[in-house]
C-alpha atoms as a PDB file:
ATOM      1  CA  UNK A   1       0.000   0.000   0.000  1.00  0.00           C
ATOM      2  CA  UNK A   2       1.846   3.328  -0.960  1.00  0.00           C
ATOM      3  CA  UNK A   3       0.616   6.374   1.106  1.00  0.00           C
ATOM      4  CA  UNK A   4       0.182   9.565  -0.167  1.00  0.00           C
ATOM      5  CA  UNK A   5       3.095  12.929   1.216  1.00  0.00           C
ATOM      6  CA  UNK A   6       1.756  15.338   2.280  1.00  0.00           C
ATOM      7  CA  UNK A   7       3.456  18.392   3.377  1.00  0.00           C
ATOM      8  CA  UNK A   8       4.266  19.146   7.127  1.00  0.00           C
ATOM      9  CA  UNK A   9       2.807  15.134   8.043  1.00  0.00           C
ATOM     10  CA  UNK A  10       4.566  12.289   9.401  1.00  0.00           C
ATOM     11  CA  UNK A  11       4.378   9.985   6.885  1.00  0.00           C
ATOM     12  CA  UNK A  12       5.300   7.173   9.359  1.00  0.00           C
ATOM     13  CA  UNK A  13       4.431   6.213  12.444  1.00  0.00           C
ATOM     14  CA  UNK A  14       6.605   7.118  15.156  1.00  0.00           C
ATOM     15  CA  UNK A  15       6.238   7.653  18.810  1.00  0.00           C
ATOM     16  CA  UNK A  16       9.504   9.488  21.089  1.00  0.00           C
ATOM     17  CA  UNK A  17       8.424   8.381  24.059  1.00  0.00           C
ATOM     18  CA  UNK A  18      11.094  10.393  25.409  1.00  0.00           C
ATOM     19  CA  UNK A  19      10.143  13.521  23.743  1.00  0.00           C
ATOM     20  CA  UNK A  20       6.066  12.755  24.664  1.00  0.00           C
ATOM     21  CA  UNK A  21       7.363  12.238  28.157  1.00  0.00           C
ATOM     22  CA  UNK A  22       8.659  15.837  28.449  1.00  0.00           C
ATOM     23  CA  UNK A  23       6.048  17.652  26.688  1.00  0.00           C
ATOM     24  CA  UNK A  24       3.627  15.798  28.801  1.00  0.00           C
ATOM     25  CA  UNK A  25       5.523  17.229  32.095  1.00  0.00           C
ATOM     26  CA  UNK A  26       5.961  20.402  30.576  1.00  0.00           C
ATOM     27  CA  UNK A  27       1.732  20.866  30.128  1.00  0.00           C
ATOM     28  CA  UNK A  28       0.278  23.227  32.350  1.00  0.00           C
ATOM     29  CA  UNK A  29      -2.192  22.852  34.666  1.00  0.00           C
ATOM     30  CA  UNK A  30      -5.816  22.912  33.211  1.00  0.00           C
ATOM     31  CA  UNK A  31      -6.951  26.217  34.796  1.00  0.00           C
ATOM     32  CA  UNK A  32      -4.182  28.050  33.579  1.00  0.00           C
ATOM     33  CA  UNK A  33      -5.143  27.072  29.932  1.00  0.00           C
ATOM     34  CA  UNK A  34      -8.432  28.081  30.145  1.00  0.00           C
ATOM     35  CA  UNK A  35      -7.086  31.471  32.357  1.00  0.00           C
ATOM     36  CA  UNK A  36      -4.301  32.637  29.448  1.00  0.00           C
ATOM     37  CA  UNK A  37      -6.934  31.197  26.688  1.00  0.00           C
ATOM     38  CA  UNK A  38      -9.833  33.540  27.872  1.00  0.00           C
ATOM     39  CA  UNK A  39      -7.078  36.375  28.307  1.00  0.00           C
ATOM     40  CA  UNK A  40      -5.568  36.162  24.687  1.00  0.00           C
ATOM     41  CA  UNK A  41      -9.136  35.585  22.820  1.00  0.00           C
ATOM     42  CA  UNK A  42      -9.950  38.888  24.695  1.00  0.00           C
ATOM     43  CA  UNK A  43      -6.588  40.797  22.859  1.00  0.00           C
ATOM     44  CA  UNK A  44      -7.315  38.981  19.839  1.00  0.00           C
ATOM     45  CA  UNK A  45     -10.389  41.205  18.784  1.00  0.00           C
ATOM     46  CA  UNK A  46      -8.552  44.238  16.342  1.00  0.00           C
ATOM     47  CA  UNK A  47     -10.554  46.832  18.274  1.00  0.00           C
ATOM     48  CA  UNK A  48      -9.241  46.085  21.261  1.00  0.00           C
ATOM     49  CA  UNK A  49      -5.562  45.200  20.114  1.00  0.00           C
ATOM     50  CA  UNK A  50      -5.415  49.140  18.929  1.00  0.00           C
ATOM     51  CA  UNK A  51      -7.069  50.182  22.543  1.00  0.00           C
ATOM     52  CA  UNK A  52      -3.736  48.306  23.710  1.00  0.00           C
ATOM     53  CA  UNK A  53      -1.685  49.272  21.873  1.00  0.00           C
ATOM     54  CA  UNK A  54      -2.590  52.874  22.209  1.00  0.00           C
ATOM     55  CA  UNK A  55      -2.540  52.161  26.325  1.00  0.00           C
ATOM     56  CA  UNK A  56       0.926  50.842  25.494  1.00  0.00           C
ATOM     57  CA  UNK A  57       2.456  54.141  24.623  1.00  0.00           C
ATOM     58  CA  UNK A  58       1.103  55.825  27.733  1.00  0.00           C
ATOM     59  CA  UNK A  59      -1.898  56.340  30.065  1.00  0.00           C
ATOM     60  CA  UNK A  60      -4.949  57.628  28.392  1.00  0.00           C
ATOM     61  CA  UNK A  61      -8.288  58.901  28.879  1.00  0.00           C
ATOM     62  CA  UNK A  62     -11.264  57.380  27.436  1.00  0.00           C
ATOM     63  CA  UNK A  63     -11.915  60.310  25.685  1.00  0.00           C
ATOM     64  CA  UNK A  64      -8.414  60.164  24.251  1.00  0.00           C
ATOM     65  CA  UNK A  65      -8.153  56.691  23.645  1.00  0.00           C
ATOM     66  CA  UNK A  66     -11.713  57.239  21.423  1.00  0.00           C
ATOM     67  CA  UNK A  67     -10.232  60.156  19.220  1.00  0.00           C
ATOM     68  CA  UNK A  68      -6.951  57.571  18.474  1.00  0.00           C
ATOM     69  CA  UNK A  69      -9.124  54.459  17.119  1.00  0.00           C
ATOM     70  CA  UNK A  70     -12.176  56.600  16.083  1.00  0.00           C
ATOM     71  CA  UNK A  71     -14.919  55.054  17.668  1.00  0.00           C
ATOM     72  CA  UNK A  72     -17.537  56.288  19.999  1.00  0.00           C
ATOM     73  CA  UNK A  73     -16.420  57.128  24.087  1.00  0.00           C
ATOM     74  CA  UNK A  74     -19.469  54.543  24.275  1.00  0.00           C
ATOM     75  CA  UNK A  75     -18.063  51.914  22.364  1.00  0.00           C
ATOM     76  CA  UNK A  76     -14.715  52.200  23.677  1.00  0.00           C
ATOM     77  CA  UNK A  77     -16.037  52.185  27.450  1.00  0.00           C
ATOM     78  CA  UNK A  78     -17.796  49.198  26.259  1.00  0.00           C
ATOM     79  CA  UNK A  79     -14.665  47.354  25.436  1.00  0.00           C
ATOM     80  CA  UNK A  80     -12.410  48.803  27.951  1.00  0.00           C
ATOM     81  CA  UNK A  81     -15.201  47.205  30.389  1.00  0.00           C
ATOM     82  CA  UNK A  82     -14.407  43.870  28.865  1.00  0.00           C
ATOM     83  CA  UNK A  83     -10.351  44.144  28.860  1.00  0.00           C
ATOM     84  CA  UNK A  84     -10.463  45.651  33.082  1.00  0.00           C
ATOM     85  CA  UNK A  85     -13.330  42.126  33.284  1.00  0.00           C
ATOM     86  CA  UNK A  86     -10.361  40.103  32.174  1.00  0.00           C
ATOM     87  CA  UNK A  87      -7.301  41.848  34.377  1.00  0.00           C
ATOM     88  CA  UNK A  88      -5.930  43.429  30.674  1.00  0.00           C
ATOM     89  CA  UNK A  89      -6.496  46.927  32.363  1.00  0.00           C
ATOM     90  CA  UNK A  90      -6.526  49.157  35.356  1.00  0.00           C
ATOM     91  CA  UNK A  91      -7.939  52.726  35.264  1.00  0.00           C
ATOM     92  CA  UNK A  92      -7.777  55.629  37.985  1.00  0.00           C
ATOM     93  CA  UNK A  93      -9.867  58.304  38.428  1.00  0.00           C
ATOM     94  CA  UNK A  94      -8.727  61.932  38.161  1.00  0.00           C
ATOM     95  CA  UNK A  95     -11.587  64.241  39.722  1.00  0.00           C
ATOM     96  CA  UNK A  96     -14.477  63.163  36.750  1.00  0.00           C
ATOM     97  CA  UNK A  97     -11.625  61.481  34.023  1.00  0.00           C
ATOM     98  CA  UNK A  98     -10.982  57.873  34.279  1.00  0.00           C
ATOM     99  CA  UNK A  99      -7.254  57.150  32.979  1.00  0.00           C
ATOM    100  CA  UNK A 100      -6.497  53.689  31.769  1.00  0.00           C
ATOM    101  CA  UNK A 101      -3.608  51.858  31.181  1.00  0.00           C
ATOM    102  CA  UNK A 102      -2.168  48.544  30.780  1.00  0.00           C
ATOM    103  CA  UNK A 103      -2.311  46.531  33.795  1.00  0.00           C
ATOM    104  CA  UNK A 104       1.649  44.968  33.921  1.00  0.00           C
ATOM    105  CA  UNK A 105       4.032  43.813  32.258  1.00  0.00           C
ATOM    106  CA  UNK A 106       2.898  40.606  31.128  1.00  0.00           C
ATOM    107  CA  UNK A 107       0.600  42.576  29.077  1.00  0.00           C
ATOM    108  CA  UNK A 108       2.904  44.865  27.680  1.00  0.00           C
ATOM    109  CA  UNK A 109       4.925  42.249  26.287  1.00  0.00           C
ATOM    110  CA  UNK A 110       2.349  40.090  24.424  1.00  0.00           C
ATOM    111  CA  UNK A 111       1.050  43.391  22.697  1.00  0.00           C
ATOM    112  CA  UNK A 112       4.754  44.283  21.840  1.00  0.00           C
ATOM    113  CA  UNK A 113       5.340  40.938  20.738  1.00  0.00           C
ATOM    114  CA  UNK A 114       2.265  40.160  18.568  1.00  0.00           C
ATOM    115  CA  UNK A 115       3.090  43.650  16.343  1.00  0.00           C
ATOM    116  CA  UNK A 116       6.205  42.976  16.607  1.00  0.00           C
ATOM    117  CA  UNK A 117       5.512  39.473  14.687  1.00  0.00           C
ATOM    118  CA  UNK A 118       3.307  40.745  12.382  1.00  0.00           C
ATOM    119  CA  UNK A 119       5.643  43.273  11.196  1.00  0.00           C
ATOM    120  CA  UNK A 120       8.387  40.403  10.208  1.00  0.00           C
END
């Protein structure tokens, strides 16, 4: 029986036990899959990728952060809701102007590093 090649498939079958042994040690717990999946489906949506990457120039106000993606202080408080719901976030208040910014540095360095992929 002569099987097809395909591109990018094994085209026998091999097992590394080794190698399975390692990556199986090396999974994380269950939780924190479903924890970092939730967080990066949340960056994933454009709108909110240029809200972030906006916040990761500086602090801004909503106000501000509406006139750099041109949408709607609505909208944009609508989706800044969603990224402070998943710890993406943190705002202050300044007298009756809420400031937001990115929350650490984890998240600073997944926005950096997803444009920074793209643009290669």
């Amino acid at each position: 029986m002569r099987m097809l090649s395909q591109e990018g498939v094994c085209e026998v079958n091999c097992v590394h036990p080794e190698a399975v042994a390692q990556a199986r040690a090396a999974q994380p717990d269950g939780m924190d899959v479903e924890t970092a999946s939730a967080f990066l489906k949340l960056v994933a949506d454009p709108t909110r990728l240029k809200l972030l990457s906006a916040l990761n120039t500086r602090e801004l106000c909503v106000c501000d952060l509406a006139a750099v993606v041109g949408l709607s202080e609505s909208a944009v408080s609508h989706q800044l809701r969603l990224l402070r719901a998943g710890r993406v976030v943190a705002f202050r208040k300044a007298g009756r102007v809420a400031y937001y910014r990115l929350l650490d540095h984890h998240v600073t360095s997944l926005i950096e590093s997803a444009l920074d992929h793209a643009r290669e």
